[in-house]
N, C-alpha and C. Protein backbone atom coordinates (compact mmCIF):
# COMPACT_ATOMS: atom_id res chain seq x y z
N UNK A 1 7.18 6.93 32.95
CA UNK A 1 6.98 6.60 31.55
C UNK A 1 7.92 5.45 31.17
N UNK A 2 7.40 4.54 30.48
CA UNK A 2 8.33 3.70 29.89
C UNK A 2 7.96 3.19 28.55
N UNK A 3 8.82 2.73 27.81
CA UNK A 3 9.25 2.33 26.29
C UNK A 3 9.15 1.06 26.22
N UNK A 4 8.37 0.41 25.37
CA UNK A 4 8.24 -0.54 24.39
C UNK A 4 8.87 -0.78 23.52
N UNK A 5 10.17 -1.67 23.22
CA UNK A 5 10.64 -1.72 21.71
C UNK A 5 10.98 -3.25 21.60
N UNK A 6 10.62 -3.71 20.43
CA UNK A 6 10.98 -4.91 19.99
C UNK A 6 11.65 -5.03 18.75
N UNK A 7 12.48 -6.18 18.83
CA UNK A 7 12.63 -6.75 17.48
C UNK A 7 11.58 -7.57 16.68
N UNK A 8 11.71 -7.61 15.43
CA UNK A 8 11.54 -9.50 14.92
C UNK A 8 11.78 -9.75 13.45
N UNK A 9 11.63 -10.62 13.22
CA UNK A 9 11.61 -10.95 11.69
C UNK A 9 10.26 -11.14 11.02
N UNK A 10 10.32 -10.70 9.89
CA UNK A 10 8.67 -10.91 8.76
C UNK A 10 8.97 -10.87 7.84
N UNK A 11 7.77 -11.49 7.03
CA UNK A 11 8.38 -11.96 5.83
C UNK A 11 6.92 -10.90 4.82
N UNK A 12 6.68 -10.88 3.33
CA UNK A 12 5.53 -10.03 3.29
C UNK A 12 5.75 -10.92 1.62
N UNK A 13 4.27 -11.16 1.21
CA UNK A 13 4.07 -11.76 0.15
C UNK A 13 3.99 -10.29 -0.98
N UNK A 14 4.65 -10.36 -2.26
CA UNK A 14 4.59 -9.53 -3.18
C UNK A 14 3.94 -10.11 -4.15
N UNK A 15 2.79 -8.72 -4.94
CA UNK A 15 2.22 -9.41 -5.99
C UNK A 15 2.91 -9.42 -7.53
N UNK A 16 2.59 -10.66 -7.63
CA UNK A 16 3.71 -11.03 -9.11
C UNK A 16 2.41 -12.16 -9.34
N UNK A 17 1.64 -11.76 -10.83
CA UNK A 17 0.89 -12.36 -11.29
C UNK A 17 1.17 -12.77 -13.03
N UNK A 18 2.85 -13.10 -13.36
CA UNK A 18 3.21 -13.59 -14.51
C UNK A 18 3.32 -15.28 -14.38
N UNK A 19 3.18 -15.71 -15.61
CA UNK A 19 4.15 -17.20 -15.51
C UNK A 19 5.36 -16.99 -15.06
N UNK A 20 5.87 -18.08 -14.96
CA UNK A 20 7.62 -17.96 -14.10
C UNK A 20 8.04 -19.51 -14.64
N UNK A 21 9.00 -19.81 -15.32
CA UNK A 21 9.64 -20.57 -15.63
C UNK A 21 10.99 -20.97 -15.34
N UNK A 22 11.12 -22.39 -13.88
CA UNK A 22 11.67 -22.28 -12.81
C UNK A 22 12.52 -23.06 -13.96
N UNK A 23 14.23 -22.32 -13.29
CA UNK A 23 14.75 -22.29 -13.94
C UNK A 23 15.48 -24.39 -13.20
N UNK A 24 15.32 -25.01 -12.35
CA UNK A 24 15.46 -26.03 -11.92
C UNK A 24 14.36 -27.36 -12.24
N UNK A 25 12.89 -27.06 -12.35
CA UNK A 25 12.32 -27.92 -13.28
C UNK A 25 12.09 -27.94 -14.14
N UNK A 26 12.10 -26.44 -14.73
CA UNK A 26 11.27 -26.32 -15.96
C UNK A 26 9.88 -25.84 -16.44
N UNK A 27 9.37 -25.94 -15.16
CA UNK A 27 7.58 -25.84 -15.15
C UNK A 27 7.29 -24.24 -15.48
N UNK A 28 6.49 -23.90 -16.20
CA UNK A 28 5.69 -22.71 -16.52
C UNK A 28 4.70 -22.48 -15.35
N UNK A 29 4.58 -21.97 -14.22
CA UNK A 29 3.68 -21.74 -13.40
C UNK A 29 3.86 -20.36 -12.85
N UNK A 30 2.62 -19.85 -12.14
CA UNK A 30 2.77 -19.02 -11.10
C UNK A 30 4.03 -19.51 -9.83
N UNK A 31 4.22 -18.59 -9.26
CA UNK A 31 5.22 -18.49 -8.24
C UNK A 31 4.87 -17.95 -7.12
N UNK A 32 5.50 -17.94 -5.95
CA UNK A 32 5.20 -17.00 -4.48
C UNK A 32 6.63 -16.08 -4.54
N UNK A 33 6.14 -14.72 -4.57
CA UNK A 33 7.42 -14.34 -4.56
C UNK A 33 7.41 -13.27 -3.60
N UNK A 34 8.03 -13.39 -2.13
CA UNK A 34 8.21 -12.55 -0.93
C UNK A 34 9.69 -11.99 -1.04
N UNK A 35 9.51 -10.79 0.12
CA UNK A 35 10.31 -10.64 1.16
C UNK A 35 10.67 -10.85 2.16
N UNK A 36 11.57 -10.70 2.64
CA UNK A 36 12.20 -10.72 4.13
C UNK A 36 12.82 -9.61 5.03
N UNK A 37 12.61 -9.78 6.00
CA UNK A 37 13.30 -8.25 6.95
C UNK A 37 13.00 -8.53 7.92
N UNK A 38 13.55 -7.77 8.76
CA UNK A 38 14.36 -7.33 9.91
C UNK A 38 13.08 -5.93 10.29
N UNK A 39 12.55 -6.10 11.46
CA UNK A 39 11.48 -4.74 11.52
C UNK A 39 11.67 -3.98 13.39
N UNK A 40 11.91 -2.72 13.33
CA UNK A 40 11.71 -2.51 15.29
C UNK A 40 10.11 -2.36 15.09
N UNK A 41 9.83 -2.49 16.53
CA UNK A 41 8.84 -2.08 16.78
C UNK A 41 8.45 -1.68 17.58
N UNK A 42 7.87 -0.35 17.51
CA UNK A 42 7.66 0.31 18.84
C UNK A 42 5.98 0.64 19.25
N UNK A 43 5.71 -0.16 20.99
CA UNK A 43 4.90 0.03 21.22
C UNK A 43 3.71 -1.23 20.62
N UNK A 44 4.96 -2.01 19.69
CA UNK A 44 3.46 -3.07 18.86
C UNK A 44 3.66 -2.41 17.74
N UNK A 45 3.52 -1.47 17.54
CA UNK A 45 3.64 -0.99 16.03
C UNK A 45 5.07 -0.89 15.12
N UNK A 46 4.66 -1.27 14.18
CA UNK A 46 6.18 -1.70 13.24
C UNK A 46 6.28 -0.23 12.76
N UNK A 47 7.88 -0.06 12.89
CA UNK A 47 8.06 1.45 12.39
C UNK A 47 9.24 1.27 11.48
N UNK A 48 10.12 0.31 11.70
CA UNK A 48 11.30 0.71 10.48
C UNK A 48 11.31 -0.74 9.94
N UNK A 49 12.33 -1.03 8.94
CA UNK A 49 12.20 -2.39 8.23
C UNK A 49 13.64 -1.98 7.64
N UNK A 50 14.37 -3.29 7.59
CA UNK A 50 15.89 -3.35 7.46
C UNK A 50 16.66 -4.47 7.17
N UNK A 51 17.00 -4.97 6.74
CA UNK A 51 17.82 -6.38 6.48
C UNK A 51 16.96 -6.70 4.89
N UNK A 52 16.24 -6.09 4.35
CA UNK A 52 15.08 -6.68 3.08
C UNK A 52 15.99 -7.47 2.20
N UNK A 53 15.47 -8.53 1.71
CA UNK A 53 16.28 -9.73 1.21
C UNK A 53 14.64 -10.07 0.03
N UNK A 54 15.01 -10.47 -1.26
CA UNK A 54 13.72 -10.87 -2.06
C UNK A 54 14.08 -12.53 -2.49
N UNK A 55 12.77 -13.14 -2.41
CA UNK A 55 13.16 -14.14 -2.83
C UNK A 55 11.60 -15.01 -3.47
N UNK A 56 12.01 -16.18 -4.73
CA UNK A 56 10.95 -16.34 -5.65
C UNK A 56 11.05 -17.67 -5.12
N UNK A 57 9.97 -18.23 -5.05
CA UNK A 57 9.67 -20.09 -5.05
C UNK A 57 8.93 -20.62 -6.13
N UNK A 58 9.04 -21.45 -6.67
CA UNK A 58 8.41 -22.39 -7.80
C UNK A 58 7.09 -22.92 -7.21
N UNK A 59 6.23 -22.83 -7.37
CA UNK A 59 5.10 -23.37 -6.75
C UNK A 59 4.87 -25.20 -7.15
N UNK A 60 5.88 -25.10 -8.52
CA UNK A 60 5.64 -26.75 -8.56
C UNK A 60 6.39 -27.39 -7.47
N UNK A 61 7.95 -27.29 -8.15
CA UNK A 61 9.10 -28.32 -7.11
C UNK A 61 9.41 -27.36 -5.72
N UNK A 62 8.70 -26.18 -5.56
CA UNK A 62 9.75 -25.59 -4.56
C UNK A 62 11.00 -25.30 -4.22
N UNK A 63 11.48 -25.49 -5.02
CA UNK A 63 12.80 -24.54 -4.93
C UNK A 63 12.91 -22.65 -4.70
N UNK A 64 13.75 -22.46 -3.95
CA UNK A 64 13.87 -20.89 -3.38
C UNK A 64 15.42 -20.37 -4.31
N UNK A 65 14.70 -19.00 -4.56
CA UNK A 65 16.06 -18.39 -5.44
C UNK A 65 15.62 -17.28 -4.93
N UNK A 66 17.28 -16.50 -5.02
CA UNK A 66 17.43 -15.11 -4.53
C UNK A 66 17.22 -14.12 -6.04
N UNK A 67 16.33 -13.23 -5.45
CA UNK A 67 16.16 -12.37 -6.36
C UNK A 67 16.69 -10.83 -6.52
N UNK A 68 17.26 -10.66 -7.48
CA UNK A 68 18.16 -8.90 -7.64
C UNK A 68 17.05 -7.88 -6.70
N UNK A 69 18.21 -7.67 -5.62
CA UNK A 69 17.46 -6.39 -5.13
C UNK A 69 16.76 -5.48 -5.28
N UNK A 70 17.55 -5.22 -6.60
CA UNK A 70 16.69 -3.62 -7.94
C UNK A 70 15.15 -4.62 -8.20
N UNK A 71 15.47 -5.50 -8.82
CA UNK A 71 13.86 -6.17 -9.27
C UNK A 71 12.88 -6.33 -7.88
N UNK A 72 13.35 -6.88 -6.97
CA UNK A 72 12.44 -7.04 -5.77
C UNK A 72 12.21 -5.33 -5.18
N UNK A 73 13.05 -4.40 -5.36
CA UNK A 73 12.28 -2.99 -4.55
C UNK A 73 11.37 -2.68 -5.77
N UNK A 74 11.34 -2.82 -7.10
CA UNK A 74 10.53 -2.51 -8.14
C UNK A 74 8.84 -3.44 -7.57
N UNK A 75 9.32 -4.67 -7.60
CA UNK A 75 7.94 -5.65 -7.29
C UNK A 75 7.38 -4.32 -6.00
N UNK A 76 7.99 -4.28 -4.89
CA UNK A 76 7.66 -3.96 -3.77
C UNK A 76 6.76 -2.59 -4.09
N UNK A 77 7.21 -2.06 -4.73
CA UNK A 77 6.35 -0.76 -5.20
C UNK A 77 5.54 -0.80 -5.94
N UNK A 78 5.05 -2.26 -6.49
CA UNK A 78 4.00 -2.13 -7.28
C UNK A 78 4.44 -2.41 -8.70
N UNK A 79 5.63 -2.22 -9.16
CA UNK A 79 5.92 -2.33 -10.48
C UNK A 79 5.56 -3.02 -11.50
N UNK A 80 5.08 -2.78 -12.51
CA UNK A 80 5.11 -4.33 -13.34
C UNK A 80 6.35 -4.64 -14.30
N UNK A 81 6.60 -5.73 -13.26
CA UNK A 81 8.38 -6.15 -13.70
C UNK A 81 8.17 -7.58 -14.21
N UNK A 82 8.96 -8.06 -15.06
CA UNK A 82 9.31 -9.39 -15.18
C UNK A 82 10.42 -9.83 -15.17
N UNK A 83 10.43 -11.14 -14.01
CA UNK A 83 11.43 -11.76 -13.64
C UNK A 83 12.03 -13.05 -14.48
N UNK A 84 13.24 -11.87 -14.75
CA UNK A 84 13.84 -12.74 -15.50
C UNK A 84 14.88 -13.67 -15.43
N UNK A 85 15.77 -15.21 -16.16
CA UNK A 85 16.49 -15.51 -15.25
C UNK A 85 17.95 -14.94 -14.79
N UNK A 86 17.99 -14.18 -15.47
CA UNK A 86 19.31 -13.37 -14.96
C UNK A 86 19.14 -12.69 -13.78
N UNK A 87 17.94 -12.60 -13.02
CA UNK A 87 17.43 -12.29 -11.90
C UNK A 87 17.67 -12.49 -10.96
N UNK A 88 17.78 -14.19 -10.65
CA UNK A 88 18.09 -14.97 -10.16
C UNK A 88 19.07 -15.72 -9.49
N UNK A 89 19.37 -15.81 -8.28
CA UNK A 89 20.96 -16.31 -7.68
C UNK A 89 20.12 -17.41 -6.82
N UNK A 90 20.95 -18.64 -6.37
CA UNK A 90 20.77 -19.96 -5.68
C UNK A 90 20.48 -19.42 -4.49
N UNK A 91 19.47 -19.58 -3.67
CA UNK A 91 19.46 -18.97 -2.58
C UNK A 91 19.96 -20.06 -1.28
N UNK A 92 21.04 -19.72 -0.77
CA UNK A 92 22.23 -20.17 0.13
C UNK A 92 21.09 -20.29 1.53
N UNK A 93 20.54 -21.36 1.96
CA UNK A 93 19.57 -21.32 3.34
C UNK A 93 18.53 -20.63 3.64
N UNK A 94 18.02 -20.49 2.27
CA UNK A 94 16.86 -19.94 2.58
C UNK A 94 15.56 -20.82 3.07
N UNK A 95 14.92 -20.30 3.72
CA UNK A 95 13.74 -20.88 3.68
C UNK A 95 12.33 -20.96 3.40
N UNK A 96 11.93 -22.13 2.44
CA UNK A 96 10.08 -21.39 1.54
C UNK A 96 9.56 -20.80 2.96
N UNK A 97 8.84 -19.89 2.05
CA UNK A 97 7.94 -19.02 2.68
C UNK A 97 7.01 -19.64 3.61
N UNK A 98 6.64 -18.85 4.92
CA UNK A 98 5.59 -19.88 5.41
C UNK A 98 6.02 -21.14 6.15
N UNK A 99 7.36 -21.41 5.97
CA UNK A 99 8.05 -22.49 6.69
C UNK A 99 8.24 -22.29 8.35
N UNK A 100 8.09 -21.28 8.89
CA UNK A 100 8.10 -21.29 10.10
C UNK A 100 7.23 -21.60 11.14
N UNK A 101 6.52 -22.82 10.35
CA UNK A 101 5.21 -23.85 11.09
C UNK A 101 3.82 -22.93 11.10
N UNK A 102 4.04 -22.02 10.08
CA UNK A 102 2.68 -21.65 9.90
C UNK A 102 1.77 -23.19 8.98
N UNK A 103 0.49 -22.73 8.43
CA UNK A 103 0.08 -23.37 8.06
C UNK A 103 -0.22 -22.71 6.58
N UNK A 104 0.40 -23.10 5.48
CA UNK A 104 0.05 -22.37 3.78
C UNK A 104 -1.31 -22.73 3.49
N UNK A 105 -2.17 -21.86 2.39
CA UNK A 105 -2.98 -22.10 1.59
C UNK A 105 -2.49 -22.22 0.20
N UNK A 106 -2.90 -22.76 -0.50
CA UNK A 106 -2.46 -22.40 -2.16
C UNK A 106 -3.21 -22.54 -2.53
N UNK A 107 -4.02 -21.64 -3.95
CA UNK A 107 -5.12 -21.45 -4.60
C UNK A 107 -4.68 -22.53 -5.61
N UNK A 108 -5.57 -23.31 -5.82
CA UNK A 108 -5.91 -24.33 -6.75
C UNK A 108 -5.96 -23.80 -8.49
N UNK A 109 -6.43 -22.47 -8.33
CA UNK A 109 -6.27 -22.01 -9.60
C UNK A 109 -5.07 -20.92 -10.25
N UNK A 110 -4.85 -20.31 -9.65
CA UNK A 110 -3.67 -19.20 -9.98
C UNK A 110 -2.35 -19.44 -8.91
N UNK A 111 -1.95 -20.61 -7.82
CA UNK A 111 -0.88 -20.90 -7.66
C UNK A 111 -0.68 -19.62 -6.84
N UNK A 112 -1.33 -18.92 -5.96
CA UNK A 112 -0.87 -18.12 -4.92
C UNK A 112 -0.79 -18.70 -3.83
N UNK A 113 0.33 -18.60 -2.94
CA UNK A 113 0.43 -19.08 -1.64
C UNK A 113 0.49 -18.39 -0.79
N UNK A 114 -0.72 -18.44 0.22
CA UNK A 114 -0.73 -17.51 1.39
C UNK A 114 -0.37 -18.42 2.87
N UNK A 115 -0.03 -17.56 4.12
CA UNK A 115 0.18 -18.33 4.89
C UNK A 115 -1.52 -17.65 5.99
N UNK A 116 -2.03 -16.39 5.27
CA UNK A 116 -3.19 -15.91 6.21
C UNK A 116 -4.01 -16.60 6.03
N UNK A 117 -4.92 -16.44 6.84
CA UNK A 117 -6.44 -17.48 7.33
C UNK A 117 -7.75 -16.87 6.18
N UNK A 118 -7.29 -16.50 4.84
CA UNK A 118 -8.23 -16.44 3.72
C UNK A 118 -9.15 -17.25 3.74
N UNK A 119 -10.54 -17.16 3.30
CA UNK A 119 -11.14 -18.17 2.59
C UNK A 119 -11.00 -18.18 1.32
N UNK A 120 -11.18 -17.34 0.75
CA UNK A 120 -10.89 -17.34 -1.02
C UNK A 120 -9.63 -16.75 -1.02
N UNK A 121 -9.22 -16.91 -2.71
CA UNK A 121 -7.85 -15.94 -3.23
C UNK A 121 -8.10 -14.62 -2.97
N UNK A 122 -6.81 -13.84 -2.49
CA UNK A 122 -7.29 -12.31 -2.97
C UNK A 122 -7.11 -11.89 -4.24
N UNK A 123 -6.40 -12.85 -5.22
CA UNK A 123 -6.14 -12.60 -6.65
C UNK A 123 -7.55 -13.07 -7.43
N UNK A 124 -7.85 -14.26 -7.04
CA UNK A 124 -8.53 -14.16 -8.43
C UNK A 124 -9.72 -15.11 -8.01
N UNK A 125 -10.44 -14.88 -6.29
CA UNK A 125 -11.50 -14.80 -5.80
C UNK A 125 -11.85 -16.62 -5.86
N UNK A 126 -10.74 -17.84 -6.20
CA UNK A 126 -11.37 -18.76 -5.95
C UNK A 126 -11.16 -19.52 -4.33
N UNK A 127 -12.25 -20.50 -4.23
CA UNK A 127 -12.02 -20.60 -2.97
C UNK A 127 -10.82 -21.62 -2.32
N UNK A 128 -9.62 -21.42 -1.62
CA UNK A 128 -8.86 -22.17 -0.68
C UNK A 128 -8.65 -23.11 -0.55
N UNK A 129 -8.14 -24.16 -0.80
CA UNK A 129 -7.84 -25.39 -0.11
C UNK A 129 -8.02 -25.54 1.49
């Protein structure tokens, strides 16, 4: 018998469907607002998740900010939270979402950014760039 275990890193898009008013341009827009972690995996299958880090991007200028832990496990569960800027810390090396040479989509109409192979939004059903 032998064991399968891996590491890796993933990142997981959270739904946050408010305006967001980046606190570096100014712009009133939708936002991408993920996580990050640390996951084992055993066998291929992801079983624990660890290091979770939240973080919001501006969909205009792109800029990345760290978001309060308490507010990002609330998003993560579904909550309906609003992020506010006291929320918010400079995020020290982070990197936008999707930056790890995937390839992004962004919906033309509601400013969601996916990095999956969608054809339409899953928010609000228009079609992809």
């Amino acid at each position: 018998m032998f064991l399968m275990i891996g590491i890796n890193n993933g990142e997981d898009i959270l739904c946050y469907d408010k305006a967001f008013r980046c606190p570096h341009c100014g712009t009133v827009k939708n936002c991408t607002v993920y996580m990050t972690f640390v996951q084992l995996l055993l066998f291929f299958i992801p079983t624990v998740k660890w290091g979770k880090r939240y973080y919001v991007q501006c969909s205009d200028c792109g800029t990345v900010y760290e978001l309060d832990p308490t507010v990002g496990k609330r998003l993560a569960r579904g909550e309906d939270v609003e992020i506010l800027p006291e929320d918010l810390g400079k995020a020290q090396g982070a990197e936008p979402f999707g930056a790890a040479g995937r390839h992004r989509k962004q919906c033309p109409n509601c400013g969601f950014v996916t990095d999956e192979d969608y054809e339409y939004c899953p928010h609000c059903r228009t079609k992809l760039q």
